[in-house]
PDB file of N, CA and C in Angstrom:
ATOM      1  N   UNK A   1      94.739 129.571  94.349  1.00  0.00           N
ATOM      2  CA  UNK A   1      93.334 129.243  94.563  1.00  0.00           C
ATOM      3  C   UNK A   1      92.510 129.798  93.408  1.00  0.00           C
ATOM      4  N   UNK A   2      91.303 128.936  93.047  1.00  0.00           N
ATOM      5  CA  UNK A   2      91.004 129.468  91.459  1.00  0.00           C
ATOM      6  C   UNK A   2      89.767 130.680  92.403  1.00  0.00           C
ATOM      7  N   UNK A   3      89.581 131.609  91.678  1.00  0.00           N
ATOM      8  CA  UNK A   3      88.564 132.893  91.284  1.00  0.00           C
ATOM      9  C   UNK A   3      87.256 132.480  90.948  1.00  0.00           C
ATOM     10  N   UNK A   4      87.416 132.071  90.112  1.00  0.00           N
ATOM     11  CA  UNK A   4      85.713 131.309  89.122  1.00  0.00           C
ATOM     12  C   UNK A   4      85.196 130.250  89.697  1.00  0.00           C
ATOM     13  N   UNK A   5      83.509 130.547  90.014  1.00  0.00           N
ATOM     14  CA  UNK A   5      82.768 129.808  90.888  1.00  0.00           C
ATOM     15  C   UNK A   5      83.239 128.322  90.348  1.00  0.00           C
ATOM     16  N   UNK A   6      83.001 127.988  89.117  1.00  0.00           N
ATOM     17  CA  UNK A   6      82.944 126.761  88.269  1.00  0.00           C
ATOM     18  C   UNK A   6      84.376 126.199  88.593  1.00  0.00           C
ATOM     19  N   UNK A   7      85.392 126.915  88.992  1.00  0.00           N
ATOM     20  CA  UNK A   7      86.725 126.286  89.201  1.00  0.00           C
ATOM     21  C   UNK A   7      86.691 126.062  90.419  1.00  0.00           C
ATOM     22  N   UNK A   8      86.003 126.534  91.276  1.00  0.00           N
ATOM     23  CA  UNK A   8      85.950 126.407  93.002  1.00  0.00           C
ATOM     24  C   UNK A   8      85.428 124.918  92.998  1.00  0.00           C
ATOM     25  N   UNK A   9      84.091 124.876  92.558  1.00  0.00           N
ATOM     26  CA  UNK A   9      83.627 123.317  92.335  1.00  0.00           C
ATOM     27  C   UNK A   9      84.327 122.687  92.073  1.00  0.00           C
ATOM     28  N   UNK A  10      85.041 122.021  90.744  1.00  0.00           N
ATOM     29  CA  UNK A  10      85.580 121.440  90.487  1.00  0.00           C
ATOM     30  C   UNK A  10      86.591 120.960  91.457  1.00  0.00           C
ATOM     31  N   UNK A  11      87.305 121.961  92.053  1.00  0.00           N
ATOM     32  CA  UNK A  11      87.980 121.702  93.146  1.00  0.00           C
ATOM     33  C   UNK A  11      87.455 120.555  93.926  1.00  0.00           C
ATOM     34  N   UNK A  12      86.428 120.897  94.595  1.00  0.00           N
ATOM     35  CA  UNK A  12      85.823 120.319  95.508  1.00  0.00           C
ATOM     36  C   UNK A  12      85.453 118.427  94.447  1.00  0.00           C
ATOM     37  N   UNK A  13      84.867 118.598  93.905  1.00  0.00           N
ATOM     38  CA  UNK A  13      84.794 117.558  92.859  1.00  0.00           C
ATOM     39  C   UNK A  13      85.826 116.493  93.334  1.00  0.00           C
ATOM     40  N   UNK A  14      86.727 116.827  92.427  1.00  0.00           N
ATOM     41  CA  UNK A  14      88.235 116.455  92.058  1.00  0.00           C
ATOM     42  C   UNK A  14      88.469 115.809  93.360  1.00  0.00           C
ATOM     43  N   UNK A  15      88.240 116.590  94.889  1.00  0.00           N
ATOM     44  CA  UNK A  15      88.903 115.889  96.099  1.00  0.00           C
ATOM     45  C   UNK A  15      88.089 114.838  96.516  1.00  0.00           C
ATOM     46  N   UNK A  16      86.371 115.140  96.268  1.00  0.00           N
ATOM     47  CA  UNK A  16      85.776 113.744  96.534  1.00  0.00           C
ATOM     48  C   UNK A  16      85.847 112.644  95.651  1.00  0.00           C
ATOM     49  N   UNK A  17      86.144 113.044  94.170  1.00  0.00           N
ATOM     50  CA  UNK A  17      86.551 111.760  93.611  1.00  0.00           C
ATOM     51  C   UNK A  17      87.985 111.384  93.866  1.00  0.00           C
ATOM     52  N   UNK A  18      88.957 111.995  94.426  1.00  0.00           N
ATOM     53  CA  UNK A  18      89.973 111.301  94.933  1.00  0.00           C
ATOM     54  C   UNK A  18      89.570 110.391  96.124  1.00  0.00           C
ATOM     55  N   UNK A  19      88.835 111.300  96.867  1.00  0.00           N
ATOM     56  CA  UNK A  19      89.068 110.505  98.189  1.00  0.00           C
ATOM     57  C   UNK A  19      88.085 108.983  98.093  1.00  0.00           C
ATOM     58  N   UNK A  20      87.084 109.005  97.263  1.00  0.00           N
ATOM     59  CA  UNK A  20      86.816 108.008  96.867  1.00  0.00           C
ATOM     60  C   UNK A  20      87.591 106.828  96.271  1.00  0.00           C
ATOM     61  N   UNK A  21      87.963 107.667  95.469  1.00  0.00           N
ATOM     62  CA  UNK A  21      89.191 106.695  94.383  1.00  0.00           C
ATOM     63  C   UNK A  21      90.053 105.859  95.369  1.00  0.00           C
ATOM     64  N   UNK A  22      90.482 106.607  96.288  1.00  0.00           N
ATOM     65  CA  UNK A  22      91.870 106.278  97.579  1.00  0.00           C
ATOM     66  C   UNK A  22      90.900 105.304  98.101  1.00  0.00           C
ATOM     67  N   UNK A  23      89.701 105.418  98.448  1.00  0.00           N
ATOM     68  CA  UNK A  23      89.132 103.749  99.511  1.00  0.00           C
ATOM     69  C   UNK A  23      89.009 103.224  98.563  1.00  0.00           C
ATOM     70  N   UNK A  24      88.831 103.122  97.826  1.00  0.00           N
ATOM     71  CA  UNK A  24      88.384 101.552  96.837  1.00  0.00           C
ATOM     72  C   UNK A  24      90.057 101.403  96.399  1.00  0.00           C
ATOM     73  N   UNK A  25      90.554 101.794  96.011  1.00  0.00           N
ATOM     74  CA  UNK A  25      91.981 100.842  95.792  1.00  0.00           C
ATOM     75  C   UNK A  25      92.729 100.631  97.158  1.00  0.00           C
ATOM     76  N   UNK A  26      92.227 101.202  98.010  1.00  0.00           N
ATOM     77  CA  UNK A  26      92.811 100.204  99.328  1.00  0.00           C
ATOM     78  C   UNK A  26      91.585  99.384  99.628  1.00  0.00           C
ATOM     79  N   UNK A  27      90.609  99.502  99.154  1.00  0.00           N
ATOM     80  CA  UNK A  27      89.866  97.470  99.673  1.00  0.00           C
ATOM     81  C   UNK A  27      90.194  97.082  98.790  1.00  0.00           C
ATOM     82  N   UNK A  28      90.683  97.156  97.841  1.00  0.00           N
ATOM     83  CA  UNK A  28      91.241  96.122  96.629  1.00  0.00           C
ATOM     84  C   UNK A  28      92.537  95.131  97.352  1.00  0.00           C
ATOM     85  N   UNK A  29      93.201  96.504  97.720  1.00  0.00           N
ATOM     86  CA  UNK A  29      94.675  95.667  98.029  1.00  0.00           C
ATOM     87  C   UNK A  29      94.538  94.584  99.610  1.00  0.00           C
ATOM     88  N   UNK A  30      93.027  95.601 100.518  1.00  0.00           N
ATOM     89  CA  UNK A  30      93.409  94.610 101.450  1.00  0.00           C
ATOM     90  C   UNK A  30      92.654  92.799 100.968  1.00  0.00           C
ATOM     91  N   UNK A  31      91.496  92.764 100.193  1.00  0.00           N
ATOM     92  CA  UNK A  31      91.168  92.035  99.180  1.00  0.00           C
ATOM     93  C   UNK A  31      92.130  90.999  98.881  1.00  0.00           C
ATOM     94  N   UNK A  32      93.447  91.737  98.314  1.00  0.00           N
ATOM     95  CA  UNK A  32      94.241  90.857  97.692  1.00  0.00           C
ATOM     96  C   UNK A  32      95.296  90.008  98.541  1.00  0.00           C
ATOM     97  N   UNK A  33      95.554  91.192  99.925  1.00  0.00           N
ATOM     98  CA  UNK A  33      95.784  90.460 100.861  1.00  0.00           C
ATOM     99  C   UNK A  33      95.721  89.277 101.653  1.00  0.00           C
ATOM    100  N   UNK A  34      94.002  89.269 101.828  1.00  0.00           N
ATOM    101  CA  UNK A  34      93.060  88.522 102.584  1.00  0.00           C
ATOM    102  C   UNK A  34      93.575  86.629 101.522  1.00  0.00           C
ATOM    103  N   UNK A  35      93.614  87.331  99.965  1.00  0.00           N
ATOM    104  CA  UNK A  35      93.559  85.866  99.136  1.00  0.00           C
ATOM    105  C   UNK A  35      95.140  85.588  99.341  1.00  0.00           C
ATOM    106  N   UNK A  36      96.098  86.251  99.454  1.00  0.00           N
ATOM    107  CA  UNK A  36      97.537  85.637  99.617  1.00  0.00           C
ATOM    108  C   UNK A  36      97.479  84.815 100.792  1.00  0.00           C
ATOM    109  N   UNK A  37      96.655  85.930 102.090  1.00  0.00           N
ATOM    110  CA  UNK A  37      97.137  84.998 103.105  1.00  0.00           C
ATOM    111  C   UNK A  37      95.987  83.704 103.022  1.00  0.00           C
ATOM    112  N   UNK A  38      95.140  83.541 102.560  1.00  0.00           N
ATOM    113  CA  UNK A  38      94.259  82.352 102.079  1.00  0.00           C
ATOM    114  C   UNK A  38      95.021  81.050 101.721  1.00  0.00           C
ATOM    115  N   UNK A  39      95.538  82.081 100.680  1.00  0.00           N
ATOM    116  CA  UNK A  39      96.646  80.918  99.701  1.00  0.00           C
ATOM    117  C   UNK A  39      97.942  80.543 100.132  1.00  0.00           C
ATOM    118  N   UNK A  40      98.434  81.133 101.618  1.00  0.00           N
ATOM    119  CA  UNK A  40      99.855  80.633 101.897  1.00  0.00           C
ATOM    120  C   UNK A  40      99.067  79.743 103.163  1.00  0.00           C
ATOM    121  N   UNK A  41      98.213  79.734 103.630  1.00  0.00           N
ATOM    122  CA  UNK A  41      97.427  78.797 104.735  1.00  0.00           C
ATOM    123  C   UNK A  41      97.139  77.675 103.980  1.00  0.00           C
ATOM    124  N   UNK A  42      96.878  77.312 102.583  1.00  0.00           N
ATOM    125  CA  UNK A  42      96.620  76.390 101.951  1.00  0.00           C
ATOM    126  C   UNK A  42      94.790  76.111 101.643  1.00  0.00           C
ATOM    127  N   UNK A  43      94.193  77.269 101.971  1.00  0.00           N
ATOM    128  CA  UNK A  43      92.694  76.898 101.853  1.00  0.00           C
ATOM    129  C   UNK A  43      91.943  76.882 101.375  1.00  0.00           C
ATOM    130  N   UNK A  44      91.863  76.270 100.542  1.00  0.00           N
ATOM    131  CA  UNK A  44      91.369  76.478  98.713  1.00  0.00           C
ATOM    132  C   UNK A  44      90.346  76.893  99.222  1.00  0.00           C
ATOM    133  N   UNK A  45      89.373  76.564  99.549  1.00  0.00           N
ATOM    134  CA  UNK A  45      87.717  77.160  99.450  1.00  0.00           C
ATOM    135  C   UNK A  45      87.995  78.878 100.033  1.00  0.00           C
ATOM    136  N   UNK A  46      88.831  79.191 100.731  1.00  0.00           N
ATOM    137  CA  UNK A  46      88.496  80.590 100.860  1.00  0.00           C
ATOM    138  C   UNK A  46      89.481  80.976  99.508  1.00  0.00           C
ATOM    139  N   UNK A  47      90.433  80.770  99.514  1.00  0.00           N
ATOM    140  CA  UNK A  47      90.915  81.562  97.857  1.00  0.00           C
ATOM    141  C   UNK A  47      90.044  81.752  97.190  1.00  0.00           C
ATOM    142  N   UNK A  48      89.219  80.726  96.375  1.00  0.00           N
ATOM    143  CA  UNK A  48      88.201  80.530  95.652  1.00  0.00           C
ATOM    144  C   UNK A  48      87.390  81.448  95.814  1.00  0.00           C
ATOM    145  N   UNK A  49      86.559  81.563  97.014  1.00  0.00           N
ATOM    146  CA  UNK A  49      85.874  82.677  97.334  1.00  0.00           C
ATOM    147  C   UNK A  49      86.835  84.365  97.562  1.00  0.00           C
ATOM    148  N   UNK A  50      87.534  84.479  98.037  1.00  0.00           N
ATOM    149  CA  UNK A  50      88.233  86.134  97.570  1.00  0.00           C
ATOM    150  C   UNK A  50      88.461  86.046  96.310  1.00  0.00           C
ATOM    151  N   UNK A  51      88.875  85.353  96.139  1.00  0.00           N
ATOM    152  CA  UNK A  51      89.729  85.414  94.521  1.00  0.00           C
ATOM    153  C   UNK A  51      88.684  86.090  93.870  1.00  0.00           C
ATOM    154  N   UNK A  52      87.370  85.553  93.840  1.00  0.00           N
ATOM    155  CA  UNK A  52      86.907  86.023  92.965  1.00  0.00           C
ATOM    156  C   UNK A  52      85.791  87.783  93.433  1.00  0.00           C
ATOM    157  N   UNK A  53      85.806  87.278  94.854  1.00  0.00           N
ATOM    158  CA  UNK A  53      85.980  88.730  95.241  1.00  0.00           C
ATOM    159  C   UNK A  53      86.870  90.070  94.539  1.00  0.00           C
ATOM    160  N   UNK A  54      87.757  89.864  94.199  1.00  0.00           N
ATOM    161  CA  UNK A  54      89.163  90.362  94.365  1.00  0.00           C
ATOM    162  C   UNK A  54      88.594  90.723  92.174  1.00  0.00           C
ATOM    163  N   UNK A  55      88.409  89.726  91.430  1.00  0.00           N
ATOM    164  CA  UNK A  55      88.202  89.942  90.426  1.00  0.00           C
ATOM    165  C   UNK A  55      86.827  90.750  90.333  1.00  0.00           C
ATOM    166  N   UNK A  56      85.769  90.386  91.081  1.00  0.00           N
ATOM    167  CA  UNK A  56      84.443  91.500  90.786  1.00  0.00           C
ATOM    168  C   UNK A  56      85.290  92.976  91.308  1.00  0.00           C
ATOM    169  N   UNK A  57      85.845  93.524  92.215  1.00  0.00           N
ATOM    170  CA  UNK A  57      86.025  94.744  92.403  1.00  0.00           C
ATOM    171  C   UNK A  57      87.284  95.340  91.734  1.00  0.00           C
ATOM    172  N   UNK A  58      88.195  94.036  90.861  1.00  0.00           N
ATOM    173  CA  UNK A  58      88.656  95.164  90.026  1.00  0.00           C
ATOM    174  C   UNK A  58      87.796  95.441  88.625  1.00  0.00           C
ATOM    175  N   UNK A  59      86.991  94.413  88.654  1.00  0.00           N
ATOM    176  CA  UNK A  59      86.249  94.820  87.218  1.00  0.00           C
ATOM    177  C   UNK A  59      85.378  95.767  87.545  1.00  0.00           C
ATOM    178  N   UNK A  60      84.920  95.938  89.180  1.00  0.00           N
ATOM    179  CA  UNK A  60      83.524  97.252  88.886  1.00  0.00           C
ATOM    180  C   UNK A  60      84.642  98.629  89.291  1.00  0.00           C
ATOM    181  N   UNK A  61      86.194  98.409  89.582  1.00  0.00           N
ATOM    182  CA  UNK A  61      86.726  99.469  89.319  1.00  0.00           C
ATOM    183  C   UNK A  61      86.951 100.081  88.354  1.00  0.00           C
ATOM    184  N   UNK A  62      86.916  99.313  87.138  1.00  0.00           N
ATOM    185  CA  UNK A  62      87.558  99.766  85.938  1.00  0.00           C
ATOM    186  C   UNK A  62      85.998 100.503  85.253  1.00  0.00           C
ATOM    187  N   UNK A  63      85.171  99.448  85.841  1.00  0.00           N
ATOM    188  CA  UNK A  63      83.585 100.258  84.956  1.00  0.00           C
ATOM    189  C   UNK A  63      83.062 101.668  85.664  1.00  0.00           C
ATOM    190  N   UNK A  64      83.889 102.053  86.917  1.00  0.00           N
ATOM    191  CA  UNK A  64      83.576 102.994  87.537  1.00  0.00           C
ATOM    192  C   UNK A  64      84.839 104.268  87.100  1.00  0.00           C
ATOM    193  N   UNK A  65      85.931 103.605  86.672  1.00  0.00           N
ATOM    194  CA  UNK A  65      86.917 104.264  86.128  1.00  0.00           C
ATOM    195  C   UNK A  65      87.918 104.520  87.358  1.00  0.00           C
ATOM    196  N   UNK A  66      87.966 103.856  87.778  1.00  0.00           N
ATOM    197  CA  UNK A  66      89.120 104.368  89.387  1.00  0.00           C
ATOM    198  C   UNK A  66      90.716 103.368  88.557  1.00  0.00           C
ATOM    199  N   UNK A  67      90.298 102.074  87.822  1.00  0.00           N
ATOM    200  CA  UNK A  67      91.395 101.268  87.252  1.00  0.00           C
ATOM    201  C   UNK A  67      91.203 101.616  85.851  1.00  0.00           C
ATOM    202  N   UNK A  68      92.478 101.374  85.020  1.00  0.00           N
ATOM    203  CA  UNK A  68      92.515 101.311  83.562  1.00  0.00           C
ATOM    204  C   UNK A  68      92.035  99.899  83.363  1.00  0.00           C
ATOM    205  N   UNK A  69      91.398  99.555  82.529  1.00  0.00           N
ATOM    206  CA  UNK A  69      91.374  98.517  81.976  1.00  0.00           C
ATOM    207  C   UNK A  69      92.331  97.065  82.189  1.00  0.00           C
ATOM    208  N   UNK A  70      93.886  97.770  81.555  1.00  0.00           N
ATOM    209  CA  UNK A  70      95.087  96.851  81.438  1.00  0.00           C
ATOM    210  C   UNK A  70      95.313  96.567  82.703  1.00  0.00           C
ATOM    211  N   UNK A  71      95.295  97.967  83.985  1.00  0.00           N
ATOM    212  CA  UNK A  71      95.480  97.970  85.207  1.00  0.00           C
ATOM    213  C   UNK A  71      94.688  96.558  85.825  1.00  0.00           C
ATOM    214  N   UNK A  72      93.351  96.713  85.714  1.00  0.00           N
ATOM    215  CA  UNK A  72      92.924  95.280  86.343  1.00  0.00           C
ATOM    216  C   UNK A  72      93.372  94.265  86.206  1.00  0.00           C
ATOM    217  N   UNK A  73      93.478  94.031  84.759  1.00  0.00           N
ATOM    218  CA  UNK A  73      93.646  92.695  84.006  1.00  0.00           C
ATOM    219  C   UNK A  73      95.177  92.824  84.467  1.00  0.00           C
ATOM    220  N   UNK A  74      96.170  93.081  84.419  1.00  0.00           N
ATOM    221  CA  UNK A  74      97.402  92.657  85.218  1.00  0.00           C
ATOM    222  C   UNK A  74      97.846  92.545  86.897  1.00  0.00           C
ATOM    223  N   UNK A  75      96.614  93.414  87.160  1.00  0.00           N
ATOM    224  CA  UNK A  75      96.374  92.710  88.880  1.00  0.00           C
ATOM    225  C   UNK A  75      95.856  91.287  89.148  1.00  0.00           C
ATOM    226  N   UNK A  76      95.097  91.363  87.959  1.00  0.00           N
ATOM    227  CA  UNK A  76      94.322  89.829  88.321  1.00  0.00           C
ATOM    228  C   UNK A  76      95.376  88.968  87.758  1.00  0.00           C
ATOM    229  N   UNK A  77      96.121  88.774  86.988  1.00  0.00           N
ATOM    230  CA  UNK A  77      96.940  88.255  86.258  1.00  0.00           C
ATOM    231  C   UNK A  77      97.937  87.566  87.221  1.00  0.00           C
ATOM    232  N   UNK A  78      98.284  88.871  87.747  1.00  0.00           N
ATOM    233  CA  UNK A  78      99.569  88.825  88.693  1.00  0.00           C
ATOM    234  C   UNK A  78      99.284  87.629  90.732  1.00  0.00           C
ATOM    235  N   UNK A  79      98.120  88.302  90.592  1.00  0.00           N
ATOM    236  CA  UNK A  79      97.047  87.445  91.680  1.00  0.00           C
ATOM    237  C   UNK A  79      97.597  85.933  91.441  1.00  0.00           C
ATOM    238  N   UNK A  80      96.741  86.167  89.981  1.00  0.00           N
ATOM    239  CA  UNK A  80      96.101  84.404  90.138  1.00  0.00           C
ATOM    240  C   UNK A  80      97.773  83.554  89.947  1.00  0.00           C
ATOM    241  N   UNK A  81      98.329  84.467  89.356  1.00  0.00           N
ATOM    242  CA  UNK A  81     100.107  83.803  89.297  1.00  0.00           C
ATOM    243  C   UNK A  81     100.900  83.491  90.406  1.00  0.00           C
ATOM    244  N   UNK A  82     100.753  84.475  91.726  1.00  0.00           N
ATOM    245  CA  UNK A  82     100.829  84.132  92.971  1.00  0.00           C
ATOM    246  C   UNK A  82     100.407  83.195  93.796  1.00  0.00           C
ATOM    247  N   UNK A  83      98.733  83.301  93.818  1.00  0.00           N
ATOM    248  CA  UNK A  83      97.919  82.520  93.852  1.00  0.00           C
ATOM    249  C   UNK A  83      98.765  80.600  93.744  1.00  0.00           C
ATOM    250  N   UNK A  84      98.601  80.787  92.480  1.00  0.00           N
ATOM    251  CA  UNK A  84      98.831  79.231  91.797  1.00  0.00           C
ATOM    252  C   UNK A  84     100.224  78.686  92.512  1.00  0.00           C
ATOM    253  N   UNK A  85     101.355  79.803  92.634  1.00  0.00           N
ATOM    254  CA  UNK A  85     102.487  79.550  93.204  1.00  0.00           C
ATOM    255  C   UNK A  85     102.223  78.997  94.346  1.00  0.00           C
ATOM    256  N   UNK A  86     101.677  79.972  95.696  1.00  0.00           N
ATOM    257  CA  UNK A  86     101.842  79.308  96.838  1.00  0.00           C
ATOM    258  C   UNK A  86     100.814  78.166  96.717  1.00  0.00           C
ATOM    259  N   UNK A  87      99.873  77.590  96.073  1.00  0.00           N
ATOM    260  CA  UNK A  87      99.179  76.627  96.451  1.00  0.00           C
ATOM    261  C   UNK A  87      99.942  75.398  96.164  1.00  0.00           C
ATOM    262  N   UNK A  88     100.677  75.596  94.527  1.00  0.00           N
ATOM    263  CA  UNK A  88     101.762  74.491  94.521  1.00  0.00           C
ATOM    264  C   UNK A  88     102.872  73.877  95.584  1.00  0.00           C
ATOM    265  N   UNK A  89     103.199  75.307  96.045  1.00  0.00           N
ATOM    266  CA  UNK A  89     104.819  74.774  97.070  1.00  0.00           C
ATOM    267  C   UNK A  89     104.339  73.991  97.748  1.00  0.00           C
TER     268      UNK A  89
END
């Protein structure tokens, strides 16, 4: 356990930006959820609409710093690749 007031904080810090960090990448994933099961029902207008749900909150993750950069951009990547799959079959 740290001694120094300034390390006690930080502590505390550190756990609310985790515990923050931890809800927003689970509404991401249930997000991404919501558009798979969209996209294996066949319903374009709601894909359309999460999907791009799904792209605003990884981009205001990455501007908030909870995602890397690359991190988004290969979630969304990986999405819209899924995505495109089940709408084809």
């Amino acid at each position: 356990m740290a001694n120094i007031k300034s390390a006690k904080k930080r502590i505390l810090v550190a756990e609310r930006n985790h515990d923050r960090n931890v809800a927003y990448k689970s509404k991401v994933k249930t997000a991404v959820k919501s558009v798979l099961a969209a996209a294996s029902a066949k319903n374009q207008d709601a894909v359309k609409e999460t999907l791009s749900k799904v792209y605003k909150l990884c981009d205001q993750g990455v501007s908030k710093g909870i995602f890397h950069k690359n991190t988004a951009a290969r979630k969304k990547s990986r999405l819209t690749k899924a995505v495109n799959k089940l709408l084809t079959e």
